[in-house]
Protein backbone atom coordinates (compact mmCIF):
# COMPACT_ATOMS: atom_id res chain seq x y z
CA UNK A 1 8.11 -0.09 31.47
CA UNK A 2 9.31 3.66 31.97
CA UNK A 3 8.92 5.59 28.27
CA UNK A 4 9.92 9.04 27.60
CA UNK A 5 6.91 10.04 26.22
CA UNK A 6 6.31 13.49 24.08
CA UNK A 7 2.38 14.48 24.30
CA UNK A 8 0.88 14.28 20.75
CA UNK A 9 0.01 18.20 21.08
CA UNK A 10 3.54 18.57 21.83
CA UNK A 11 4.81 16.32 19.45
CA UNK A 12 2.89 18.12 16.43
CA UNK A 13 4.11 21.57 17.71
CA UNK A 14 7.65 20.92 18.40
CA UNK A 15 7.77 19.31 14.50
CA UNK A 16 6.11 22.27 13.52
CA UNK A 17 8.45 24.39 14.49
CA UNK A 18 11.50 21.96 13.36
CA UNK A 19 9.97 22.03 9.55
CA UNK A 20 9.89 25.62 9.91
CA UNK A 21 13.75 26.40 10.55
CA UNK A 22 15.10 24.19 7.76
CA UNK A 23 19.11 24.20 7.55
CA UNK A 24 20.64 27.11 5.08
CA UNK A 25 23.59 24.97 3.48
CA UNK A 26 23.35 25.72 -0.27
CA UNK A 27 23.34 23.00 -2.38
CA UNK A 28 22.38 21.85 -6.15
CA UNK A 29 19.20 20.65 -4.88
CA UNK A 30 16.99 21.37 -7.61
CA UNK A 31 19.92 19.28 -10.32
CA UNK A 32 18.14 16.06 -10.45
CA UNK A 33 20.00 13.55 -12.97
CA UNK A 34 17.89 12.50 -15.74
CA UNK A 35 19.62 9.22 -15.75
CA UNK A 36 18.28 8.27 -12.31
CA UNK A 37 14.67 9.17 -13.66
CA UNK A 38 15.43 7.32 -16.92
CA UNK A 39 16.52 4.20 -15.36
CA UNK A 40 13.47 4.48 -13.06
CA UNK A 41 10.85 4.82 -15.51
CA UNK A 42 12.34 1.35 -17.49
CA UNK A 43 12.24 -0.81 -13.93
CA UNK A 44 9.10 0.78 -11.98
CA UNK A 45 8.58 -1.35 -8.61
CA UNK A 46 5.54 -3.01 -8.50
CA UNK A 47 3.17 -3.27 -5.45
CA UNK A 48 3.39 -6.48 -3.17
CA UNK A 49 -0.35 -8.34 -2.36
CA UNK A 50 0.22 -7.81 1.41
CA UNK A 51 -2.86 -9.42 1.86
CA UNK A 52 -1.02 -12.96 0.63
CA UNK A 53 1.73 -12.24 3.59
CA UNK A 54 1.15 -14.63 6.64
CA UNK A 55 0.67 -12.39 9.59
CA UNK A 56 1.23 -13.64 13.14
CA UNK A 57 -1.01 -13.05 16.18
CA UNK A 58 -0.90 -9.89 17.55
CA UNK A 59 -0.16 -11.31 20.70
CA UNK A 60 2.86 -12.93 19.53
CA UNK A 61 4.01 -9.73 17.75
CA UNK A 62 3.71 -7.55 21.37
CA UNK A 63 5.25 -10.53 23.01
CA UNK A 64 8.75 -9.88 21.27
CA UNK A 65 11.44 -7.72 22.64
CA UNK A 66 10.83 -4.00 21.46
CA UNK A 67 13.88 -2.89 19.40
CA UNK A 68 15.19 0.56 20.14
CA UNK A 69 14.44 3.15 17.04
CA UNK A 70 15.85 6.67 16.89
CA UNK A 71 14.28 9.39 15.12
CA UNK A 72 15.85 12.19 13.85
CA UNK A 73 14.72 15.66 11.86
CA UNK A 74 17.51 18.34 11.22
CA UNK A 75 20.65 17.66 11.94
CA UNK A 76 22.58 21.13 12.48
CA UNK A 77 23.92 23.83 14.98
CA UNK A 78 20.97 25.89 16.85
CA UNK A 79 20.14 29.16 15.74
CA UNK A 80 19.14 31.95 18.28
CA UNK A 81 15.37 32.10 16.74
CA UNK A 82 15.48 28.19 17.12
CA UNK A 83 12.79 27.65 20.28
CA UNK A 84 13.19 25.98 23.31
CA UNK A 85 10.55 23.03 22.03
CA UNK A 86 11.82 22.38 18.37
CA UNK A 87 15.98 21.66 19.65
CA UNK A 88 14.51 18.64 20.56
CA UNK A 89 13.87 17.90 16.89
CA UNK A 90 17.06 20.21 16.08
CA UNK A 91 20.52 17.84 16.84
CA UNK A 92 23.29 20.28 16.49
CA UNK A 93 26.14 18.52 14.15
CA UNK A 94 28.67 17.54 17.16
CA UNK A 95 26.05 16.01 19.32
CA UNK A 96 24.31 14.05 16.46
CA UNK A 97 28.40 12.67 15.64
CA UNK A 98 28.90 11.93 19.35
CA UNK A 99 25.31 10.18 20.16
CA UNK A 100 25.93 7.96 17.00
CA UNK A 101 30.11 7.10 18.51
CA UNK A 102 27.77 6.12 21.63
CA UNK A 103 25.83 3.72 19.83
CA UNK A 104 29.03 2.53 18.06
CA UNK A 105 30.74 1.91 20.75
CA UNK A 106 28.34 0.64 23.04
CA UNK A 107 28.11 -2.40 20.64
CA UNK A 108 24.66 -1.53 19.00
CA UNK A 109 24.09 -2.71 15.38
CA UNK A 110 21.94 -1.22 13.15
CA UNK A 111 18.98 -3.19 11.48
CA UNK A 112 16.68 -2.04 8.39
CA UNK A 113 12.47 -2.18 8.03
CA UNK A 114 12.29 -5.19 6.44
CA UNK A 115 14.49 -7.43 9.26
CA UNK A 116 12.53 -5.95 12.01
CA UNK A 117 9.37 -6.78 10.33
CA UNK A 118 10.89 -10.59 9.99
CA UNK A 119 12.04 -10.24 13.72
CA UNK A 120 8.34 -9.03 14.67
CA UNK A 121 6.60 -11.31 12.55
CA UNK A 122 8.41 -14.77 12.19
CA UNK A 123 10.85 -14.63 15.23
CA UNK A 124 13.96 -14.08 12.78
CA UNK A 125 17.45 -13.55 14.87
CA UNK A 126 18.87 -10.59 14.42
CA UNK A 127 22.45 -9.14 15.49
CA UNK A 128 23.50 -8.25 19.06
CA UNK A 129 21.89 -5.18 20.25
CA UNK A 130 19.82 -3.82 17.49
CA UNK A 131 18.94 -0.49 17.11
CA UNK A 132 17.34 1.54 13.77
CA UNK A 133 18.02 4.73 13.06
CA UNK A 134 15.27 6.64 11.25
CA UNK A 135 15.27 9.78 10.01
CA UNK A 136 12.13 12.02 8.76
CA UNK A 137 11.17 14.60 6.00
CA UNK A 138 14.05 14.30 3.57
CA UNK A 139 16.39 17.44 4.80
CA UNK A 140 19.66 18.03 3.24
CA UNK A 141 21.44 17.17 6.14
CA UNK A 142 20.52 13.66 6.76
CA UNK A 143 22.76 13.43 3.60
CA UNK A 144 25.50 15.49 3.90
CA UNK A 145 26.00 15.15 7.68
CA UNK A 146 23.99 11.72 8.84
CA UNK A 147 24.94 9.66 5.88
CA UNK A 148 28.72 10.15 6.41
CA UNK A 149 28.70 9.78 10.18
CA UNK A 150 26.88 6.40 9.57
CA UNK A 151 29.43 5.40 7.35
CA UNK A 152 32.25 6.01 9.53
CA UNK A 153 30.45 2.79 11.62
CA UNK A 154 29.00 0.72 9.02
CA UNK A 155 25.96 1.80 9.67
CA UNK A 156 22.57 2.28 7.99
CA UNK A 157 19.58 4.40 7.81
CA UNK A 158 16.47 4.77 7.53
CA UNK A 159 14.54 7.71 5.53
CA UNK A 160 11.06 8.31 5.80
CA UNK A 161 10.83 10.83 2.39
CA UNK A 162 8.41 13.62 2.46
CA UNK A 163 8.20 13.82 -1.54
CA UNK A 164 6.61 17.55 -1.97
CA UNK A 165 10.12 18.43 -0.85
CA UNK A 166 12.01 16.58 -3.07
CA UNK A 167 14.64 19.00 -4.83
CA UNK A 168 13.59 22.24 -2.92
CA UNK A 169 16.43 24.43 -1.04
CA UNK A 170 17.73 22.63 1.83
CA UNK A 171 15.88 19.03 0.86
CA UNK A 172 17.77 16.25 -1.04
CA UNK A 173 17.04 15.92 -4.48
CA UNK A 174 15.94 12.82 -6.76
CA UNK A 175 19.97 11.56 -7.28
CA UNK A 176 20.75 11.92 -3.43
CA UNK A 177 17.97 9.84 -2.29
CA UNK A 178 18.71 7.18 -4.73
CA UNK A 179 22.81 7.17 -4.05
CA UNK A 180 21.14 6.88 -0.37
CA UNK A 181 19.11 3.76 -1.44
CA UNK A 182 22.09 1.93 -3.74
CA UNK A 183 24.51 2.47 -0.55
CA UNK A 184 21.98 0.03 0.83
CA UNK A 185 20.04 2.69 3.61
CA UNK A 186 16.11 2.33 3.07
CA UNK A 187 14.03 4.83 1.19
CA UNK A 188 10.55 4.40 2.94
CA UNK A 189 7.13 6.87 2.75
CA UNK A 190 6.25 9.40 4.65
CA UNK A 191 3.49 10.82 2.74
CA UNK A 192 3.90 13.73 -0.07
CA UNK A 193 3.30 17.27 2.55
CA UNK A 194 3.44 16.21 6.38
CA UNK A 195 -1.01 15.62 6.51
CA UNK A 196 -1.99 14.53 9.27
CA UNK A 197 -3.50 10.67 8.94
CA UNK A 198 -6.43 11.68 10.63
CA UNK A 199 -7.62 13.71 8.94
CA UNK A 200 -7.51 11.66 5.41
CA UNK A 201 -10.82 11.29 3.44
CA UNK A 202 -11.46 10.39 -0.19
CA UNK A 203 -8.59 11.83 -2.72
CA UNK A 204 -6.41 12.10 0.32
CA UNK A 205 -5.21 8.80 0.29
CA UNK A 206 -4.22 8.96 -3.44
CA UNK A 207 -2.77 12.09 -3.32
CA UNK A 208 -0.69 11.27 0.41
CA UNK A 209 0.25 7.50 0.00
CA UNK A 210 -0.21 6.48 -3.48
CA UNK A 211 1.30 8.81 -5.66
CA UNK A 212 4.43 9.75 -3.42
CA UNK A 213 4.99 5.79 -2.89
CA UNK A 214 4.75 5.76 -7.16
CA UNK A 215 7.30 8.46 -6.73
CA UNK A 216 9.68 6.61 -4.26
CA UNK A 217 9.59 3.20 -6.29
CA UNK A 218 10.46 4.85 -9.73
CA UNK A 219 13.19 6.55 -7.89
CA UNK A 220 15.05 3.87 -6.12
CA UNK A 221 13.55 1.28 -8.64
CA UNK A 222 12.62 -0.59 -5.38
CA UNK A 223 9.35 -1.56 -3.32
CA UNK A 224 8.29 0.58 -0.93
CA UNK A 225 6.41 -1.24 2.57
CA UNK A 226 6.93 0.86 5.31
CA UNK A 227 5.42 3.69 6.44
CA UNK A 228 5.99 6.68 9.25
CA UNK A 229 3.06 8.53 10.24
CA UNK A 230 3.23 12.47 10.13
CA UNK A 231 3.69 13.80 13.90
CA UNK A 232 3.44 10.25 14.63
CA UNK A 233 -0.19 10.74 14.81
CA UNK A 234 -2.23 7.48 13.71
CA UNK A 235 -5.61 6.08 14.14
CA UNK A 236 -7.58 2.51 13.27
CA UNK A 237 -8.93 3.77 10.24
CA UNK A 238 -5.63 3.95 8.61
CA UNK A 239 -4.54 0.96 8.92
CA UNK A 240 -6.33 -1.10 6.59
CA UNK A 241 -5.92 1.48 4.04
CA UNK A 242 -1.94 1.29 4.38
CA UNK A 243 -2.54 -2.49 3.92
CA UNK A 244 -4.32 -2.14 0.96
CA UNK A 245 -1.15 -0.09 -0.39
CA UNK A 246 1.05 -2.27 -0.05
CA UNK A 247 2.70 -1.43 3.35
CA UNK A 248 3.77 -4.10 5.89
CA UNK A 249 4.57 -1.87 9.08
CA UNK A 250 3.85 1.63 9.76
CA UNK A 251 5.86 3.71 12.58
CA UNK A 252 4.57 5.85 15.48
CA UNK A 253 6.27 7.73 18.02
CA UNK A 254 6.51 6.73 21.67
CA UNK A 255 2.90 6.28 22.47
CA UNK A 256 1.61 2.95 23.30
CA UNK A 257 0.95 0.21 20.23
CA UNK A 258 -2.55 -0.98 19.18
CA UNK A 259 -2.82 -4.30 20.48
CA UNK A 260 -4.91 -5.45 17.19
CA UNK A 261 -1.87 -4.35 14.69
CA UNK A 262 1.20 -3.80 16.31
CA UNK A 263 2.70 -3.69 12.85
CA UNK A 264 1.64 -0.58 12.11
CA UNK A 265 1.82 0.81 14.97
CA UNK A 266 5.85 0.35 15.78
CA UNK A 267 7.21 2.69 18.32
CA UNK A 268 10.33 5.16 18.02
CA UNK A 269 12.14 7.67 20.20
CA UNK A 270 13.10 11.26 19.39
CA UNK A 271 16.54 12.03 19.85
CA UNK A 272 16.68 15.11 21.50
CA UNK A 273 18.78 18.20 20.52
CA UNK A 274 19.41 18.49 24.20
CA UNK A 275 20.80 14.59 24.75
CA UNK A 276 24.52 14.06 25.54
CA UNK A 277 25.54 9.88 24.81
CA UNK A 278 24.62 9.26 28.24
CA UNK A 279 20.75 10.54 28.18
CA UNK A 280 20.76 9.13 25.49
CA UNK A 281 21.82 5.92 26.06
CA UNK A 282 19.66 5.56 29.41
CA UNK A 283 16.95 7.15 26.90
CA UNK A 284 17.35 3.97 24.81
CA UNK A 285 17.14 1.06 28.04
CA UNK A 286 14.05 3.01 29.45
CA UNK A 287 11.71 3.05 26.63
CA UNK A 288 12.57 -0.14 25.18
């Protein structure tokens, strides 16, 4: 199977440079509502026992059909200190509208964490040409720009939330993220600063998974169970500790799954800054 893979140093330094060149539309970012936090803090999700969830074989799991998944960062025009390596994580605003008409019109539908995990797991049908469209680090323009252009198609979205940037300049704040979740697009972790997995020991896992998951749940007053790993960047260790928290699935980027837990290791696609429809498109039949 042909992939279009990104090497994990090039993968870390491309997002590096994408967090660094956030988008400059000014916004009430740092207005949370009190009555989101209110109604939160009454109906606090509570963690699911994972370990009580029937799991099939790994074999059976890598057996199954991959399902395309986009990823996207930033979603606005280039800049001229933009580099050459982060437009690949930088879609300008026409080209993010036009690869998702592609998608619409090529007769993709768009499925959500929790039906791929029943697709991966049980063998659950889902529609015609899935597809999921992710979307990491919580940037202001996944709302104002992605959100809309979803609608348009009926779509929905997936958003891996980076919660140390909850409210800040340029980020969405606590009532955007939960309008997000109660139009029915998934709120899902993606740690609380970017850390790399790796390099987790002791407080780490507290302080990157547990708290910002606390954070998530008393926002959207739902359970969180999926997970993206920062850079994409996993290893063994991490697994079981996800488990432990709760998580069902955990998301990569395109390098190969772990043929022990396939779960957690799910594979996406960056869309590229540089892709027209058609790259993308052939993008999406060669790595999946």
């Amino acid at each position: 199977m042909k992939n279009h893979l990104l090497t994990l140093t090039a993968a870390a330094m491309i997002f590096s440079a994408g967090c660094q060149s956030k988008s400059q539309t000014s916004t009430n970012d740092n207005q949370d509502s009190t009555a989101v936090e209110a109604i939160a803090e009454e109906s606090p999700a509570k963690a699911v026992d994972v370990a009580k969830i029937k799991v099939a074989d790994a074999k059976t799991i890598l057996a199954r059909k991959q399902v395309p998944i986009l990823c996207y960062h930033q979603i606005r025009d280039w800049r001229p200190k933009d580099s050459k390596g982060a437009k690949d994580y930088i879609v300008p605003v026409e080209v993010f509208k036009a690869q998702i008409k592609m998608l619409a019109d090529s007769g993709y539908h768009t499925i959500l964490p929790d039906q791929l995990y029943d697709y991966l797991n049980n063998g659950t049908e889902l529609p015609s040409k899935p597809i999921m469209l992710t979307y990491d680090d919580t940037d202001l323009d996944q709302y104002t720009v992605a959100e809309p252009t979803m609608k348009k198609y009926g779509f929905k979205g997936v958003f891996f939330v980076m919660t140390v940037s909850i409210g800040r300049p340029n980020y969405m704040n606590k009532a955007q993220i939960k309008e997000l979740s109660d139009k029915g697009h998934d709120i899902e972790s993606h740690t609380w600063d970017h850390h790399n997995v790796k390099k987790y020991q002791g407080k780490d896992w507290e302080t990157q998974i547990e708290k910002p998951t606390k954070t998530l749940q008393e926002i959207t007053g739902k359970n969180i169970h999926h997970f993206a790993y920062p850079f994409g960047l996993w290893n063994p260790e991490a697994i079981p500790e996800l488990k432990k928290r709760g998580f069902k699935s955990a998301f990569i980027l395109s390098t190969k799954r772990d043929e022990n837990d396939p779960l957690f290791t799910i594979r996406r696609i960056i869309a590229s800054g540089y892709w027209t429809p058609k790259t993308l498109s052939n993008s999406i039949k060669n790595s999946f």
